[in-house]
C-alpha atoms as a PDB file:
ATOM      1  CA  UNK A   1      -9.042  -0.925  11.174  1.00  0.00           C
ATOM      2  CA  UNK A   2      -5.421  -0.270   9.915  1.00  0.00           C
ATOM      3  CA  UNK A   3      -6.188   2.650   7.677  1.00  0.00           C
ATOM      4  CA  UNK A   4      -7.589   4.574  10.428  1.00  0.00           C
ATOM      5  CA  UNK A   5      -4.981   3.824  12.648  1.00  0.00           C
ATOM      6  CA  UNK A   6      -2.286   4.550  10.463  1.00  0.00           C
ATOM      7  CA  UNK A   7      -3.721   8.193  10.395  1.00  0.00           C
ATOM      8  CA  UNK A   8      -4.157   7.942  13.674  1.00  0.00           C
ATOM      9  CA  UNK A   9      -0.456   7.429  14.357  1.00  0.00           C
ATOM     10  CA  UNK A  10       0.651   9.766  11.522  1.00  0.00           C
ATOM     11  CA  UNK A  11      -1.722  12.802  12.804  1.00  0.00           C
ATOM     12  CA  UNK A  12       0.105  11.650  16.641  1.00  0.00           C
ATOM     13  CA  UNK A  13       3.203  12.738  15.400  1.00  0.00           C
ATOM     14  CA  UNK A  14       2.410  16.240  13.946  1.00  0.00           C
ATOM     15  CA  UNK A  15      -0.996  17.850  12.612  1.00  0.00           C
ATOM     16  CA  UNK A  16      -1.240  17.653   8.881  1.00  0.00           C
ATOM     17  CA  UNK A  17      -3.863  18.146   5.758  1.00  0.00           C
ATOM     18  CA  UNK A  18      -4.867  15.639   3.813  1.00  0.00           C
ATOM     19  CA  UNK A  19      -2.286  15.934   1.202  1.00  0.00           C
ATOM     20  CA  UNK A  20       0.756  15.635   3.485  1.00  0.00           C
ATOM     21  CA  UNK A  21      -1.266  12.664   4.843  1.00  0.00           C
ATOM     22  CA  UNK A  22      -1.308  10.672   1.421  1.00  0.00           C
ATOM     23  CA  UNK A  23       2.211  11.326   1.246  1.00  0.00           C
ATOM     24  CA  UNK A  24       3.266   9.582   4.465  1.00  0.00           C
ATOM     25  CA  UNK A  25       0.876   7.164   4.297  1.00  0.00           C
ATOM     26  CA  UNK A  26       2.280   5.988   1.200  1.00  0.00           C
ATOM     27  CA  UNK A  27       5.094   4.922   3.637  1.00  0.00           C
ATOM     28  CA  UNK A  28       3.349   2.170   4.750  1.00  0.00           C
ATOM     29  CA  UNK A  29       1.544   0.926   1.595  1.00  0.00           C
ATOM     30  CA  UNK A  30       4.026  -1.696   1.378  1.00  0.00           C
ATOM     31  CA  UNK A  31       2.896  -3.410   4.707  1.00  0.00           C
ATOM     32  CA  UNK A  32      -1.074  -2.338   4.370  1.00  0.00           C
ATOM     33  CA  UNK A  33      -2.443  -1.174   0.920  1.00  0.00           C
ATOM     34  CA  UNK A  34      -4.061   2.291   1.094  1.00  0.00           C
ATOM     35  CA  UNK A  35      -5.440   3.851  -1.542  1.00  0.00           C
ATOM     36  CA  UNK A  36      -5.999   7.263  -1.827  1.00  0.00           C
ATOM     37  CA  UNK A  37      -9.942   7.204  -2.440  1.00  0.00           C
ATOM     38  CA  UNK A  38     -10.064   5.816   0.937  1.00  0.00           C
ATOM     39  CA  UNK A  39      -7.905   8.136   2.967  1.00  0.00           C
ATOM     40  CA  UNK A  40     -10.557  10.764   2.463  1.00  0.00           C
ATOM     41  CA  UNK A  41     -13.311   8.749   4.043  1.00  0.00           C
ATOM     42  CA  UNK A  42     -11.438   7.484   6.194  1.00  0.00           C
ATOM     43  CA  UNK A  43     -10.558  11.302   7.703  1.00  0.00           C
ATOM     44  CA  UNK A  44     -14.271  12.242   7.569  1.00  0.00           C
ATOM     45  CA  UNK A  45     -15.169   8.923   9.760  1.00  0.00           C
ATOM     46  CA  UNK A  46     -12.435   9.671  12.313  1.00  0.00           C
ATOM     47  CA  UNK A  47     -13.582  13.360  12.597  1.00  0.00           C
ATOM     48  CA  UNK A  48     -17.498  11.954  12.969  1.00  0.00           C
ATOM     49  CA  UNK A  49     -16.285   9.421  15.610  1.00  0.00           C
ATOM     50  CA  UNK A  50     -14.428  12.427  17.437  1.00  0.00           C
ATOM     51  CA  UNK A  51     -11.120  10.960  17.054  1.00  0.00           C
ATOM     52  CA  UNK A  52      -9.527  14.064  14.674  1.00  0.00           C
ATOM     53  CA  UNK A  53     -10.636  17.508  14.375  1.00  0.00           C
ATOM     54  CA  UNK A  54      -9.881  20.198  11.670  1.00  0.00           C
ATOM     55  CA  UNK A  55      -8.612  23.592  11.415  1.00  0.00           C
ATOM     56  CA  UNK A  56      -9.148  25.552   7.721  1.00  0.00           C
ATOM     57  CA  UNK A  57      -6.126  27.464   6.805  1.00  0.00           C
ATOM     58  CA  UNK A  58      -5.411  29.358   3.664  1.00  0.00           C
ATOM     59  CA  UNK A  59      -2.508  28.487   2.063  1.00  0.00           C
ATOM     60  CA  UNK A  60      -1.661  30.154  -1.697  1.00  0.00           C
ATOM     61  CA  UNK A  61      -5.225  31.097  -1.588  1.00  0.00           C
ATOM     62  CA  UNK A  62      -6.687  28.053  -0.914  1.00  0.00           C
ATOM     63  CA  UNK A  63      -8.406  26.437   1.771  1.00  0.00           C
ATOM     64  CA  UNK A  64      -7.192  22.917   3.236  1.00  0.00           C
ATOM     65  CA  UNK A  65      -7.897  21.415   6.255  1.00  0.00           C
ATOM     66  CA  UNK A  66      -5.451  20.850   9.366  1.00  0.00           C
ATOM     67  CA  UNK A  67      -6.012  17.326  10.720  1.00  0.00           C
ATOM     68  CA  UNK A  68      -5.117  16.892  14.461  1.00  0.00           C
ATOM     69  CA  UNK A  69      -5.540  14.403  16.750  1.00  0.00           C
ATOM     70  CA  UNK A  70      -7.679  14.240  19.727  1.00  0.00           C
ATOM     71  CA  UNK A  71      -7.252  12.877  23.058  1.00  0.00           C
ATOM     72  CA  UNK A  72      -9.805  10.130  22.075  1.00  0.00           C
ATOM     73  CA  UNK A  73      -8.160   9.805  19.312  1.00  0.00           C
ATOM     74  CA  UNK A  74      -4.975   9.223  21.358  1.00  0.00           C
ATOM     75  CA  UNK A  75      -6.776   6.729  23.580  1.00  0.00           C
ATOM     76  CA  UNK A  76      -7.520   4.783  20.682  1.00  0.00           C
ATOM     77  CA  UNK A  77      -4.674   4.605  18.832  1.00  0.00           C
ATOM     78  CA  UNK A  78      -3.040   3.516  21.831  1.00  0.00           C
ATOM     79  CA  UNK A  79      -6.051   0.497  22.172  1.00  0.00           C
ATOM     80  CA  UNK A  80      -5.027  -0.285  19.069  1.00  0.00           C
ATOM     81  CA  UNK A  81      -1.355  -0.641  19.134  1.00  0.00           C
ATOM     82  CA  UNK A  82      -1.112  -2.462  22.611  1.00  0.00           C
ATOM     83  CA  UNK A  83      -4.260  -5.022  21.651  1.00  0.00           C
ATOM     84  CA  UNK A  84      -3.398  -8.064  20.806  1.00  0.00           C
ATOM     85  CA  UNK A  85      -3.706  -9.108  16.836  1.00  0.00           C
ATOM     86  CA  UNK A  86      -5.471 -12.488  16.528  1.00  0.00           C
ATOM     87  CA  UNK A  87      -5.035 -12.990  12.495  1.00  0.00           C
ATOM     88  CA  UNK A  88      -4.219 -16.191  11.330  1.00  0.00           C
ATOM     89  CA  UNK A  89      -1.382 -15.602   8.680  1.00  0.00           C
ATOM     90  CA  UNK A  90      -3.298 -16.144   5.083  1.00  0.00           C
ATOM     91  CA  UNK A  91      -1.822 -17.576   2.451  1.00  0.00           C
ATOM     92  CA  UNK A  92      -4.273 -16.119  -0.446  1.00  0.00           C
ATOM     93  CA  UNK A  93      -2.189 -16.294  -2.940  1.00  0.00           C
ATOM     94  CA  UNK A  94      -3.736 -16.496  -7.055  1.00  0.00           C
ATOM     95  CA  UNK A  95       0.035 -17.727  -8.179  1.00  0.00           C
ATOM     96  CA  UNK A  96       1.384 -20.245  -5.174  1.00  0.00           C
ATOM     97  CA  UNK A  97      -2.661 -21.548  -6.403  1.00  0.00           C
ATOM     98  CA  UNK A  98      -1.568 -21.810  -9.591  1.00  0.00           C
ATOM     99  CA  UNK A  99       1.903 -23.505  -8.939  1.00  0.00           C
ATOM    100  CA  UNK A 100       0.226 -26.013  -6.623  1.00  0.00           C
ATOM    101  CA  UNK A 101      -2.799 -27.149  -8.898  1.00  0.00           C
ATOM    102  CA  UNK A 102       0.057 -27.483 -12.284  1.00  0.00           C
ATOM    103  CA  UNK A 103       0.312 -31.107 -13.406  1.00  0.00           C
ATOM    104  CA  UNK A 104       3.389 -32.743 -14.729  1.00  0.00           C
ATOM    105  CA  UNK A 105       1.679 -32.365 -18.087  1.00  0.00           C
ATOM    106  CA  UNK A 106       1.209 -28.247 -17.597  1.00  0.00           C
ATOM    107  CA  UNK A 107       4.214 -27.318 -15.539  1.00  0.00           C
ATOM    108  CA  UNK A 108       6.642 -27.123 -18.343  1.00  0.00           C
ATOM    109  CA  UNK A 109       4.207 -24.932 -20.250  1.00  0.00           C
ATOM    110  CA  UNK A 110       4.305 -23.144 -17.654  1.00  0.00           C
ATOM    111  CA  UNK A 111       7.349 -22.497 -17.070  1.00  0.00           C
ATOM    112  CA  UNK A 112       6.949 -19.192 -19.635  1.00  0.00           C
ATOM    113  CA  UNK A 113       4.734 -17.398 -17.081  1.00  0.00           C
ATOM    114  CA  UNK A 114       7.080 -18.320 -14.132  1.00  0.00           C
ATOM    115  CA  UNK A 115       9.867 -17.093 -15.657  1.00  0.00           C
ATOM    116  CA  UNK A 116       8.621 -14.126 -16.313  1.00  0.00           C
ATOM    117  CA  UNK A 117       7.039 -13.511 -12.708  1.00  0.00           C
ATOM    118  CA  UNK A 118      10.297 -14.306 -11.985  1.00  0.00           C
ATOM    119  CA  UNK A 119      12.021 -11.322 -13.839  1.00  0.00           C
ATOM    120  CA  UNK A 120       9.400  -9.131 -12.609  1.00  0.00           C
ATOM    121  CA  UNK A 121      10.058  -9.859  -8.535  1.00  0.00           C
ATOM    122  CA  UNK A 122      13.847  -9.690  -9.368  1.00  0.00           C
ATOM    123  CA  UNK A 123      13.267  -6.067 -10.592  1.00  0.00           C
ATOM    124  CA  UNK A 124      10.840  -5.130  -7.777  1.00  0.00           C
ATOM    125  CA  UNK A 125      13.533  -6.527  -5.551  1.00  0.00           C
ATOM    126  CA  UNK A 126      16.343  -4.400  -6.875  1.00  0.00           C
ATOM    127  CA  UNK A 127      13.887  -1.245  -6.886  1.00  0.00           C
ATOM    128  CA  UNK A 128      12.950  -2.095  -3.183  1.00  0.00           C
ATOM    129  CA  UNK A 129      16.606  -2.175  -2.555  1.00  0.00           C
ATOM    130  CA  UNK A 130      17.212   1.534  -4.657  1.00  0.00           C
ATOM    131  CA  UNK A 131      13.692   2.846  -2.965  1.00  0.00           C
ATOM    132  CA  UNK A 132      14.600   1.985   0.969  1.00  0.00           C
ATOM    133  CA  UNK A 133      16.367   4.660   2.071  1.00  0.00           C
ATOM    134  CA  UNK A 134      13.220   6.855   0.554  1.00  0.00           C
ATOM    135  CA  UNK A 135      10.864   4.733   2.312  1.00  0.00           C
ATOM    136  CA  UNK A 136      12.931   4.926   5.374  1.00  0.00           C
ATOM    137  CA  UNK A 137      13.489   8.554   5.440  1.00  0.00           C
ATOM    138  CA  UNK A 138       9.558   9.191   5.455  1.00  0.00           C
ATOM    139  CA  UNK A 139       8.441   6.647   8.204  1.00  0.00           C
ATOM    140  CA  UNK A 140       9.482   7.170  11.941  1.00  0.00           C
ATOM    141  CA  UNK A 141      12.541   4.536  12.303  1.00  0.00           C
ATOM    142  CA  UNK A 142      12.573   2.448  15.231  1.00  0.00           C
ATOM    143  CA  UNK A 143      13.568  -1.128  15.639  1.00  0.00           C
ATOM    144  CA  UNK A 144       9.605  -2.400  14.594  1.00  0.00           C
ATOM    145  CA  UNK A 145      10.159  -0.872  10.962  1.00  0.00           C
ATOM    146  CA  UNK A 146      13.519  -1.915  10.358  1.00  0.00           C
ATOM    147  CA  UNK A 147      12.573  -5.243  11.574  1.00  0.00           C
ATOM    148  CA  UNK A 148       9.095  -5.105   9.294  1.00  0.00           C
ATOM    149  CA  UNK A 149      11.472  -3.874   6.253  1.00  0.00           C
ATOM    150  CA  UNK A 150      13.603  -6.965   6.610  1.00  0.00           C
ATOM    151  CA  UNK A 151      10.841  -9.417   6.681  1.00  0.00           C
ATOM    152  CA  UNK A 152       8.730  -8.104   4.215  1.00  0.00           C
ATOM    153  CA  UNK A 153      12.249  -7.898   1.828  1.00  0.00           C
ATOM    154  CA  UNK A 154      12.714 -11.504   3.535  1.00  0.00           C
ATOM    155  CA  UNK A 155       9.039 -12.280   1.895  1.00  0.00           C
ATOM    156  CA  UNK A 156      10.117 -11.150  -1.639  1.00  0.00           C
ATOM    157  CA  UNK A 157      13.450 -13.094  -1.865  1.00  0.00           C
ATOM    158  CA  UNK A 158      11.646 -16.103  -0.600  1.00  0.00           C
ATOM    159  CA  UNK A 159       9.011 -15.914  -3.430  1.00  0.00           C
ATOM    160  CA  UNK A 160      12.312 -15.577  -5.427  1.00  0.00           C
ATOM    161  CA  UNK A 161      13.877 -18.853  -4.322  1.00  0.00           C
ATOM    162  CA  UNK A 162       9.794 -20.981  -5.312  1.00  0.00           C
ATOM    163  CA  UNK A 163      10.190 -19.651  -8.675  1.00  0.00           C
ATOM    164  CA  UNK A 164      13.606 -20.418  -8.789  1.00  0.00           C
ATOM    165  CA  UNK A 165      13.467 -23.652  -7.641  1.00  0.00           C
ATOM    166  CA  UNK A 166      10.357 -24.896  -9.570  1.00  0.00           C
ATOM    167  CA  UNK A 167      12.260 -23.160 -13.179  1.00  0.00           C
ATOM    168  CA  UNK A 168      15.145 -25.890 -11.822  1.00  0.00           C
ATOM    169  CA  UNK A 169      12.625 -28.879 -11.320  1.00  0.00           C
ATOM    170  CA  UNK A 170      10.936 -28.507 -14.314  1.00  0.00           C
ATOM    171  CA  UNK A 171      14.282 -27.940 -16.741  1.00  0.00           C
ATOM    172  CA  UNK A 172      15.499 -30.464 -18.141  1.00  0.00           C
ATOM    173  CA  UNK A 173      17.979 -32.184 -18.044  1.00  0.00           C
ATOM    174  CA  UNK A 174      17.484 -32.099 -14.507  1.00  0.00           C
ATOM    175  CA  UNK A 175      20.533 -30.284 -13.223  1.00  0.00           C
ATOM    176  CA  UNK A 176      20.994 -28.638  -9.223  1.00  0.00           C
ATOM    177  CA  UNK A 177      22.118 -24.874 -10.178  1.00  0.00           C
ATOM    178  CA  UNK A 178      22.108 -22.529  -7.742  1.00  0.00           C
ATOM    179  CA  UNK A 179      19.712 -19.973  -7.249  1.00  0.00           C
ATOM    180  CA  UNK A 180      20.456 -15.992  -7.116  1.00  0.00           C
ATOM    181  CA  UNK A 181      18.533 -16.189  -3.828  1.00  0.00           C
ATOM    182  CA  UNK A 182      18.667 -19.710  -2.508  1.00  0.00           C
ATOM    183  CA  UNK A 183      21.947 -21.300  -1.884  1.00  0.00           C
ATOM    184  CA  UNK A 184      20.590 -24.877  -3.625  1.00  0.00           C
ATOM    185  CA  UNK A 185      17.399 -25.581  -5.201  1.00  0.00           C
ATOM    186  CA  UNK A 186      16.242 -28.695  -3.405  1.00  0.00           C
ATOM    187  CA  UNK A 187      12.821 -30.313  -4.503  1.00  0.00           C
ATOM    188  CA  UNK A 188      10.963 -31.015  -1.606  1.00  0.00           C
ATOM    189  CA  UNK A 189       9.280 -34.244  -1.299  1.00  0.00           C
ATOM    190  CA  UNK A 190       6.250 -35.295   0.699  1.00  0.00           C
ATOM    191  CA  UNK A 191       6.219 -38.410   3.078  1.00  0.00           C
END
């Protein structure tokens, strides 16, 4: 499960409490959603299965838990991370739905919506852009998450170009602009 691995590999790297642990998880929200709510659970199956232990320490008069990892916990992380993954990629996606099942009578209604989803990945993008040195500076860097950066920023932009591209095919008069992230819009056609 990738939440408990991701602790897994986070408490492998240095001991921490559960605080410090939200923190760098939130690191890696961008590839795997993690929600706080869960973290805790999460720590309190590990430690059951024998994977992480605890230490109390009193720190400004308070007591909070030292997670560290155990060799088991070692054993399986590594399991984990040299396993192969057998996921088919999904393509669960409520808007690309949306886009697909538009007729020519509702895709220039439409076109409101998109243009505004539009608006709203071209700021994300430009705040992914500001954010990655942040990101960067609180996950381990190796070639695998510069790599996973690039194609999950490759992802956005490419989201981008659709909405881009469908804004051109359903403007009229039916002109060939080009896109901020696409170098033409092109419609594609089915044989």
């Amino acid at each position: 499960m990738p939440l408990r691995h991701t602790l897994l590999g986070l408490l492998n790297n240095k001991p921490m409490h559960g605080y410090l642990l939200r923190q760098h998880a939130k690191s890696y929200s961008w590839i795997y959603p993690m929600t706080n709510a869960s973290i805790y659970p999460a720590l309190h199956g590990l430690e059951e299965d024998g994977f992480i232990t605890h230490q109390s320490e009193i720190h400004n008069g308070r007591a909070r838990k030292i997670y560290h990892i155990t060799e088991n916990g070692r054993r399986d992380l590594r399991r984990w991370l040299l396993e192969a993954s057998h996921q088919t990629p999904c393509f669960r996606d409520q808007m690309l739905l949306k886009i697909v099942m538009q007729s020519d009578d509702t895709i220039h209604y439409a076109r409101d919506w998109i243009k505004a989803s539009l608006e709203t990945l071209r700021e994300e993008i430009a705040n992914y852009q500001s954010d990655i040195s942040s990101i960067m500076k609180n996950a381990p860097t190796t070639a695998g998450t510069e790599l996973a950066h690039e194609y999950g920023f490759e992802l956005l932009r490419l989201r981008a170009r659709l909405f881009e591209q469908i804004l051109v095919l359903t403007n009229e008069p039916k002109d060939q602009p080009t896109g901020e992230y696409g170098d033409t819009t092109t419609r594609a056609t089915a044989h």
